[in-house]
C-alpha atoms as a PDB file:
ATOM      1  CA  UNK A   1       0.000   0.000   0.000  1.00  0.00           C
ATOM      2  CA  UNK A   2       1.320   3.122  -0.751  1.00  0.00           C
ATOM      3  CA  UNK A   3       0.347   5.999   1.446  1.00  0.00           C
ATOM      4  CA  UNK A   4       0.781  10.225   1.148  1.00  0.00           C
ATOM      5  CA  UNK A   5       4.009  11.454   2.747  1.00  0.00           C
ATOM      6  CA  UNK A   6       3.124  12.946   5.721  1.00  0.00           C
ATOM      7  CA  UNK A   7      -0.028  10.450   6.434  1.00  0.00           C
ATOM      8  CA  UNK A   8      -0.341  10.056  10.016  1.00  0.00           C
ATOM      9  CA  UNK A   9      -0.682   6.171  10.824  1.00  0.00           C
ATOM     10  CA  UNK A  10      -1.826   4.605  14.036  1.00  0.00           C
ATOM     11  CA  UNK A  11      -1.522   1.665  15.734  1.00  0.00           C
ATOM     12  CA  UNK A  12      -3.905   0.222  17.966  1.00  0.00           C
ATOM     13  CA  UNK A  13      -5.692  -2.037  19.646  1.00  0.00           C
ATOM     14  CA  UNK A  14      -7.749  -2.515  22.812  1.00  0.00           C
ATOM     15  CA  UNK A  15      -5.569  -0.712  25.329  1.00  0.00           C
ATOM     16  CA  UNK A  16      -2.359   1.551  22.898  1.00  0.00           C
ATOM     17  CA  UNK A  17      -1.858   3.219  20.329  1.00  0.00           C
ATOM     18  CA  UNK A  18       0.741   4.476  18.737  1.00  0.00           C
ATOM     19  CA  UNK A  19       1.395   6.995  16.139  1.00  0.00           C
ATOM     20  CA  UNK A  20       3.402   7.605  13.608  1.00  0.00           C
ATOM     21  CA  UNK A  21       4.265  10.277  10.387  1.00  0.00           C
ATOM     22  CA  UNK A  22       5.231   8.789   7.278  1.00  0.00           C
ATOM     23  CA  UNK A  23       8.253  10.754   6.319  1.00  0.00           C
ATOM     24  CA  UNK A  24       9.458   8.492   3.015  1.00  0.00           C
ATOM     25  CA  UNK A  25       8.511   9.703  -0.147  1.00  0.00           C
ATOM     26  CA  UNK A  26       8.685   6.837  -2.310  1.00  0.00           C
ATOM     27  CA  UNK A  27       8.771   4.153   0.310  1.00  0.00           C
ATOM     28  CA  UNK A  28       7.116   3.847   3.929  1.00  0.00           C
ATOM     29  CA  UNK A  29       9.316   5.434   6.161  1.00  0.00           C
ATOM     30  CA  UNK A  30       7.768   5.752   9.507  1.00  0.00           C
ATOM     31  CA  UNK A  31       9.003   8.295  12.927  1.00  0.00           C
ATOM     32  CA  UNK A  32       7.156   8.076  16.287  1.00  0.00           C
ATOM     33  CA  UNK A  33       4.801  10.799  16.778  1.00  0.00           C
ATOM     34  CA  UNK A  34       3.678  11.470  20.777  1.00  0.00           C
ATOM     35  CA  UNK A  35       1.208   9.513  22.311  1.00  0.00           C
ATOM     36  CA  UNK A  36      -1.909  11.352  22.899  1.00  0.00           C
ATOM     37  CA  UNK A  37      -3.571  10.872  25.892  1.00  0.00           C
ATOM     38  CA  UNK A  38      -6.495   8.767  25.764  1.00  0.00           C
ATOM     39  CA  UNK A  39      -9.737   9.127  27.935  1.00  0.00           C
ATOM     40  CA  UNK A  40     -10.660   5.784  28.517  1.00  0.00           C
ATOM     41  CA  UNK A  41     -14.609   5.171  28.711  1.00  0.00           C
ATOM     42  CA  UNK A  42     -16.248   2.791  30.981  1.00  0.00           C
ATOM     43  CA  UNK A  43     -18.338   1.122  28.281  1.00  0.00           C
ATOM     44  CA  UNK A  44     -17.789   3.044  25.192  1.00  0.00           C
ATOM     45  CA  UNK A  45     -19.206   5.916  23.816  1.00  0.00           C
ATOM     46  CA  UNK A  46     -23.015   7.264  25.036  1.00  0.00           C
ATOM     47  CA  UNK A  47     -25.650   5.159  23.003  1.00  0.00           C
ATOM     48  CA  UNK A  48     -23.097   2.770  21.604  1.00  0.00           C
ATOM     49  CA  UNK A  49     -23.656  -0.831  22.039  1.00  0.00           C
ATOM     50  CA  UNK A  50     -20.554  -3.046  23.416  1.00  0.00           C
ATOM     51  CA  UNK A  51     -19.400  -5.197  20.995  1.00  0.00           C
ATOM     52  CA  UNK A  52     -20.921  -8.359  22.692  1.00  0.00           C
ATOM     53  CA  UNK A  53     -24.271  -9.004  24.062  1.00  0.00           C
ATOM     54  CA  UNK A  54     -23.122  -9.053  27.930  1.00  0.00           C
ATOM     55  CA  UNK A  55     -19.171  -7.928  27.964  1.00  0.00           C
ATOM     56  CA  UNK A  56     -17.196  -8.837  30.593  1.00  0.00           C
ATOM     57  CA  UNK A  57     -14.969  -5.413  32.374  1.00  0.00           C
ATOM     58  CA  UNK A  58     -12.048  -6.277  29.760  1.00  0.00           C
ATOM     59  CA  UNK A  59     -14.040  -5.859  26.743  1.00  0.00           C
ATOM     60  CA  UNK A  60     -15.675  -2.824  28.469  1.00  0.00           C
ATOM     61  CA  UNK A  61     -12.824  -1.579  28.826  1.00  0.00           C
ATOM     62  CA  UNK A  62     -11.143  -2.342  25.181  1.00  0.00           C
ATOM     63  CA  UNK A  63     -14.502  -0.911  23.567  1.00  0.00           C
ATOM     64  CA  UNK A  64     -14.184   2.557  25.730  1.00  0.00           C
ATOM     65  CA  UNK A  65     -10.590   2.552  24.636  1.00  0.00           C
ATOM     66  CA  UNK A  66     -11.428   2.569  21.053  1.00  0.00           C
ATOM     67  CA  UNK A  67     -14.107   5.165  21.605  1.00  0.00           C
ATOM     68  CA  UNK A  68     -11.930   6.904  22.727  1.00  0.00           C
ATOM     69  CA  UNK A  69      -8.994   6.652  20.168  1.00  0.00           C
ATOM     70  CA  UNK A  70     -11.627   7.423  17.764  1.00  0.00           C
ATOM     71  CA  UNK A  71     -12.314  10.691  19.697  1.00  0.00           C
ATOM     72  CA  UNK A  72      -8.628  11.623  19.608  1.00  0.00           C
ATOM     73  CA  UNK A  73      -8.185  11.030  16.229  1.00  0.00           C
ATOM     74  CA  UNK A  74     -11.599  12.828  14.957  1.00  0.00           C
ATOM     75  CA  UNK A  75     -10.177  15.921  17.070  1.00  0.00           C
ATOM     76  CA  UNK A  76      -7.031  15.926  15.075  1.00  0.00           C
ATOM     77  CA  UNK A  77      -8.667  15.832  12.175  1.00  0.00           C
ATOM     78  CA  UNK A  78     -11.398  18.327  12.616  1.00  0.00           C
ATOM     79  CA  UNK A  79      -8.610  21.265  13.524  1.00  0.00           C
ATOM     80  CA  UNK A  80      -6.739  20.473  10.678  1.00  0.00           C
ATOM     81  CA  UNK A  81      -3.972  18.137  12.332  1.00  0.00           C
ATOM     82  CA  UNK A  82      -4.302  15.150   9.719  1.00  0.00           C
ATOM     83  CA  UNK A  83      -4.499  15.694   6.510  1.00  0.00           C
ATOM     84  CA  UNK A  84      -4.384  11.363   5.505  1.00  0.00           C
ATOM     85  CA  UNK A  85      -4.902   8.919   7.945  1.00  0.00           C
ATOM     86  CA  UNK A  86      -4.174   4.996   7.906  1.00  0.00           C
ATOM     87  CA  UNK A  87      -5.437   3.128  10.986  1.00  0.00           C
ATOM     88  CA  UNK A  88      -3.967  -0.614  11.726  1.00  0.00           C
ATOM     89  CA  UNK A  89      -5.710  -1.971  14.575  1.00  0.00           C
ATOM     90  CA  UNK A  90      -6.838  -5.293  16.237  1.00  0.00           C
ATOM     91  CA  UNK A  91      -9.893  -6.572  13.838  1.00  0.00           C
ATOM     92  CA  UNK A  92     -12.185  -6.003  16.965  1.00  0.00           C
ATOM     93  CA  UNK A  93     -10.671  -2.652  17.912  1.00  0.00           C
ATOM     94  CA  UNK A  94     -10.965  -1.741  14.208  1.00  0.00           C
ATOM     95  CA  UNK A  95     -15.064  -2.435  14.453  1.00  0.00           C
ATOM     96  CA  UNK A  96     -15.122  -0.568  17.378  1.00  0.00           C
ATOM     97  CA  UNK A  97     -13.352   2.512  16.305  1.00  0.00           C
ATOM     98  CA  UNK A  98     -15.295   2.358  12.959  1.00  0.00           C
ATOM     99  CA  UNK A  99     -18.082   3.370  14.259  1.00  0.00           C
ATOM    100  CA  UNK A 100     -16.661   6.725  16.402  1.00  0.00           C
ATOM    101  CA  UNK A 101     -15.152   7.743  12.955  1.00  0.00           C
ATOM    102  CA  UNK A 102     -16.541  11.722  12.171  1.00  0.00           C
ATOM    103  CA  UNK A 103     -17.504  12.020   8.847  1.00  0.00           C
ATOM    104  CA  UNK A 104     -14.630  13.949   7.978  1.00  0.00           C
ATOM    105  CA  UNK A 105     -12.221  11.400   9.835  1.00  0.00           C
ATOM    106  CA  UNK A 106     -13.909   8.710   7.000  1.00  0.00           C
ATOM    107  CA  UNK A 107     -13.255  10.869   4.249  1.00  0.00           C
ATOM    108  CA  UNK A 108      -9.695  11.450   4.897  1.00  0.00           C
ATOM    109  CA  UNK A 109      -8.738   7.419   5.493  1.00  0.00           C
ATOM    110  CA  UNK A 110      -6.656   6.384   3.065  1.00  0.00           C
ATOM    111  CA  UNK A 111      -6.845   2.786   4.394  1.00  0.00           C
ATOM    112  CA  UNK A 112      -7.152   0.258   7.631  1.00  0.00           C
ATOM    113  CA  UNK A 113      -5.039  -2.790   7.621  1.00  0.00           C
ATOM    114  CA  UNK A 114      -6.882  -5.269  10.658  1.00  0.00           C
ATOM    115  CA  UNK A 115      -3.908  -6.400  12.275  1.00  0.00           C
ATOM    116  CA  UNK A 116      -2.317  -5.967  15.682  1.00  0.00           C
ATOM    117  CA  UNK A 117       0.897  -4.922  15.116  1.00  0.00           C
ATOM    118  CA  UNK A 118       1.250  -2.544  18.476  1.00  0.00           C
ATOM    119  CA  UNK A 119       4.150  -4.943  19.771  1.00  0.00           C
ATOM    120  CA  UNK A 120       6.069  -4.864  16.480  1.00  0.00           C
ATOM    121  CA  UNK A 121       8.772  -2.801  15.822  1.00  0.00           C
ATOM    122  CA  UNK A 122       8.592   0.229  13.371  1.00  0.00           C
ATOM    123  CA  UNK A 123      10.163  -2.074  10.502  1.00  0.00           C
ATOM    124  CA  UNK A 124       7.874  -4.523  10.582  1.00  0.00           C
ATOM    125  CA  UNK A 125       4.479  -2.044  10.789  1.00  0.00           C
ATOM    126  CA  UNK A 126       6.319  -0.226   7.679  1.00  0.00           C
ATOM    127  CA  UNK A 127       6.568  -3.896   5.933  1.00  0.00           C
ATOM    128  CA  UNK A 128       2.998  -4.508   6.753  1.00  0.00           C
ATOM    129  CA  UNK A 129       1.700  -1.563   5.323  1.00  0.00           C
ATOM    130  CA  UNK A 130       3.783  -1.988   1.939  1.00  0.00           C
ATOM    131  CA  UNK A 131       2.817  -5.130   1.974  1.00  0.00           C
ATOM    132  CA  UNK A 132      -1.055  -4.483   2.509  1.00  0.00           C
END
């Protein structure tokens, strides 16, 4: 997959993320961006449905995460912080955080891979994404 220079990518799944800038310009080259903080909600977002019928605290937990990752992220890019935006995260997280997504934050993906790759090292999330 080839993505814009300057895309901001991040990695997550039910309890980090991390983010990165694609500096390369013909191939993925990826530098650590800081962490945002991320307000964890007790069981997701307002309205939102858990991902399973009765979740246990874990997957309470996990879901609120992703809430609010997708929070985060929409903030960036509703002030004008993220211009392209690929998201690799746990398959589950990935559902989760698809439905937080703003409008705006769908319209400026320019792809998901559903993978956890949050224990990798930045050479292997750069191979995933070329791969992908």
């Amino acid at each position: 997959m080839k993505i814009p220079k300057g895309a901001l990518v991040a990695v997550v799944d039910g309890e980090k993320i991390v983010l990165f800038e694609n500096t390369g310009q013909q191939d993925v080259q990826l530098t650590a961006k800081p962490t945002p903080a991320i307000e964890d909600r007790a069981s997701g977002a307002a309205g939102r449905i858990s991902s399973e019928a009765n979740p246990d605290n874990d997957t309470q937990a996990e879901d609120g995460f992703a809430m609010g990752v997708a929070d985060v992220l929409n903030n960036m890019v509703l002030t004008n912080k993220v211009e392209h935006l690929l998201v690799i995260a746990a398959p589950k997280t990935l559902g989760q955080l698809r439905k937080g997504w703003h409008k705006e934050t769908e319209a400026r993906l320019v792809g998901e891979i559903a993978k956890d790759l949050t224990g990798h090292s930045t050479d292997q999330i750069a191979a995933a994404i070329e791969k992908a």
